[in-house]
C-alpha atoms as a PDB file:
ATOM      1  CA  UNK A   1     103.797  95.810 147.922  1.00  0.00           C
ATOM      2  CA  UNK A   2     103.090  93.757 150.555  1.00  0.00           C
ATOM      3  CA  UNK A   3     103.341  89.657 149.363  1.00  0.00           C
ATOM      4  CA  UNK A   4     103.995  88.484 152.461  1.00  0.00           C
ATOM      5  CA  UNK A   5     100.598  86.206 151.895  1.00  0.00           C
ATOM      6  CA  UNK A   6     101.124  85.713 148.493  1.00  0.00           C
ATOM      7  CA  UNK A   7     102.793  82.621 146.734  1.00  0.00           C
ATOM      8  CA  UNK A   8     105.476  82.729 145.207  1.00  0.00           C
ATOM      9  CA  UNK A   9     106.265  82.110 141.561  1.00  0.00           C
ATOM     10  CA  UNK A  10     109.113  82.622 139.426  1.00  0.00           C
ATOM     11  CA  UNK A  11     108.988  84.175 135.955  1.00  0.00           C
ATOM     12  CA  UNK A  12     109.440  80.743 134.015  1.00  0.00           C
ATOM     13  CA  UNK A  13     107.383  78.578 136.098  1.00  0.00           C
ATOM     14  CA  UNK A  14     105.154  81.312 136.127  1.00  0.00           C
ATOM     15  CA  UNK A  15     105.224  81.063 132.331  1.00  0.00           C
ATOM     16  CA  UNK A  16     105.193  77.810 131.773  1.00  0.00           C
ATOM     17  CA  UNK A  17     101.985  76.814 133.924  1.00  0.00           C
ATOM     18  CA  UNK A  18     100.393  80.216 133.334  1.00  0.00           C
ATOM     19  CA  UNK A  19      97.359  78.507 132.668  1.00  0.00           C
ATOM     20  CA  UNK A  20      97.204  76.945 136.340  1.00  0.00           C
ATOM     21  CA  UNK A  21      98.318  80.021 137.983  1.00  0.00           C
ATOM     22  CA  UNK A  22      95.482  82.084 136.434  1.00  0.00           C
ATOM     23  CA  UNK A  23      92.606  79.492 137.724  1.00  0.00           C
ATOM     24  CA  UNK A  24      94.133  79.608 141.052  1.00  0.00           C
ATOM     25  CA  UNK A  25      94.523  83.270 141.625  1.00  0.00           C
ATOM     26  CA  UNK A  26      91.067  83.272 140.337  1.00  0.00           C
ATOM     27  CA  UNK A  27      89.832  81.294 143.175  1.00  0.00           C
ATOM     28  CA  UNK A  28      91.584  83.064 145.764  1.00  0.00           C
ATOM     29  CA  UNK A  29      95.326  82.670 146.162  1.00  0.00           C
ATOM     30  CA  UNK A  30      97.476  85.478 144.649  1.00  0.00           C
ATOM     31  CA  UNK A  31     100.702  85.356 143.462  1.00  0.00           C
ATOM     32  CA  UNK A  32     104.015  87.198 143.648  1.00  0.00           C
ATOM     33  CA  UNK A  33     106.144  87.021 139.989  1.00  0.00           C
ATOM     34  CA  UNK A  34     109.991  86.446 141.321  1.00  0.00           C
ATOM     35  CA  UNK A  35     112.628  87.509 138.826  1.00  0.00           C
ATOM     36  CA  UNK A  36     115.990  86.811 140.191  1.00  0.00           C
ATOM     37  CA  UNK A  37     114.281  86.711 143.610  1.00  0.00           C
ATOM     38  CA  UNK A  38     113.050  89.974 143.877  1.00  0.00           C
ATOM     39  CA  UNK A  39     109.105  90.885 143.300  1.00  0.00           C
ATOM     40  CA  UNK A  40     108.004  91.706 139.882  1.00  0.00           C
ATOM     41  CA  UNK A  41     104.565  91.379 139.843  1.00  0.00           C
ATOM     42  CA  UNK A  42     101.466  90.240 141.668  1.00  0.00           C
ATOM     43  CA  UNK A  43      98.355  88.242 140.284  1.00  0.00           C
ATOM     44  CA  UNK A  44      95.490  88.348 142.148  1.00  0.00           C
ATOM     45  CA  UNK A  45      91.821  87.249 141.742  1.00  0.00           C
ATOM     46  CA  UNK A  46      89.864  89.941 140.782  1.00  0.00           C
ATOM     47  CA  UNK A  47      87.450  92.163 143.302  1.00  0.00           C
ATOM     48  CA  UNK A  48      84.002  90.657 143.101  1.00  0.00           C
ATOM     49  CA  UNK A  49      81.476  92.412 141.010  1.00  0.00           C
ATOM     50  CA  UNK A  50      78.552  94.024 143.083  1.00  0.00           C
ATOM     51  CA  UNK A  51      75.150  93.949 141.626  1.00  0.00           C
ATOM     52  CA  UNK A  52      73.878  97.442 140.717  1.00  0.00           C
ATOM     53  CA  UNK A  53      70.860  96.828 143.226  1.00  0.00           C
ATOM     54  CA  UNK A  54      73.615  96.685 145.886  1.00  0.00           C
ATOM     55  CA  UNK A  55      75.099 100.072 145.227  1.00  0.00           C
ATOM     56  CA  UNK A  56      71.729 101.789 145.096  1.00  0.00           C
ATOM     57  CA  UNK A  57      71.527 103.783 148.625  1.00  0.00           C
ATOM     58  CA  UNK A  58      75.007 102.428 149.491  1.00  0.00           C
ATOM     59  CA  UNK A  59      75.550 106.499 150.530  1.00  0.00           C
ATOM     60  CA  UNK A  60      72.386 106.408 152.361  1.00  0.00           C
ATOM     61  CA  UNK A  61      72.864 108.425 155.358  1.00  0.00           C
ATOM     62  CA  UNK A  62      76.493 109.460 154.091  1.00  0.00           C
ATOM     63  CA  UNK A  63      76.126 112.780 152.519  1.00  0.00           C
ATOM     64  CA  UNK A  64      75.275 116.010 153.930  1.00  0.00           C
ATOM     65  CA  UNK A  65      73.536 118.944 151.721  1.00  0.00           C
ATOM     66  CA  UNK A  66      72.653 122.352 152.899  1.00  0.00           C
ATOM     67  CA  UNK A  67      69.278 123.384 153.328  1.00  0.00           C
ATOM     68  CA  UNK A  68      69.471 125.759 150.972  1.00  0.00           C
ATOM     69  CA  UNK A  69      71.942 124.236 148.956  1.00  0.00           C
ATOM     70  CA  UNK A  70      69.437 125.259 145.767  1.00  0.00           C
ATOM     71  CA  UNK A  71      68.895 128.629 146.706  1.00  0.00           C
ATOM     72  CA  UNK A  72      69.307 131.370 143.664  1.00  0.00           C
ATOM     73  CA  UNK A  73      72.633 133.262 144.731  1.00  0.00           C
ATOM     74  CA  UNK A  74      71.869 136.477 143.325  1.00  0.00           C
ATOM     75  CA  UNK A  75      75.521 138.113 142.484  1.00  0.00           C
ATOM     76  CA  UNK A  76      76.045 134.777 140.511  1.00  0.00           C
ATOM     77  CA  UNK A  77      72.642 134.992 138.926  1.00  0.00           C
ATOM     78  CA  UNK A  78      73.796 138.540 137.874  1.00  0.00           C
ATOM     79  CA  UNK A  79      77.529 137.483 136.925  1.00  0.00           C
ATOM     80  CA  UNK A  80      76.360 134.869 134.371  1.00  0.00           C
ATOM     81  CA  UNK A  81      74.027 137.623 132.743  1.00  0.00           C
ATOM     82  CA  UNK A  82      76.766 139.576 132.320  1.00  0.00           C
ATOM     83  CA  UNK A  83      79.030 137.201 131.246  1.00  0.00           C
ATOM     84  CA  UNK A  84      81.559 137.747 133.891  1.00  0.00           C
ATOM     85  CA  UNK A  85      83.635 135.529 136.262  1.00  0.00           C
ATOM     86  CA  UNK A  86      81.929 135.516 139.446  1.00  0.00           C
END
């Protein structure tokens, strides 16, 4: 874990201005939980939410498919009328 940005916060002030701590780390800093000096935790804001329009075609141009990717493949064809493994 990497909390070289992060600020740091030990478990009781943590605790005791939780509140605080939350609003920040939503608004951008994140914090590392201390116990005892070492790292316990990390609070960070969360990842922003994308609107679905934005993921639409976000793998435009990204994928590759076969030309015949659809193509009947006869021995399976033949296998699954059978009932066999392929």
């Amino acid at each position: 874990m990497d909390t070289s940005l992060d600020q740091p916060a030990n478990v009781r002030a943590f605790r005791e201005h939780l509140a605080d701590h939350l609003r920040q780390a939503q608004a951008g800093p994140s914090f590392v939980i201390l116990s005892r000096g070492e790292p316990l935790a990390r609070i960070a804001p969360p990842d922003p939410v994308l609107p679905r329009a934005a993921l639409l075609g976000a793998l435009n141009g990204q994928i590759w498919m076969a030309d015949d990717f659809d193509a009947d493949d006869a021995d399976l064809i033949a296998a699954a009328e059978a009932g066999l493994d392929p």
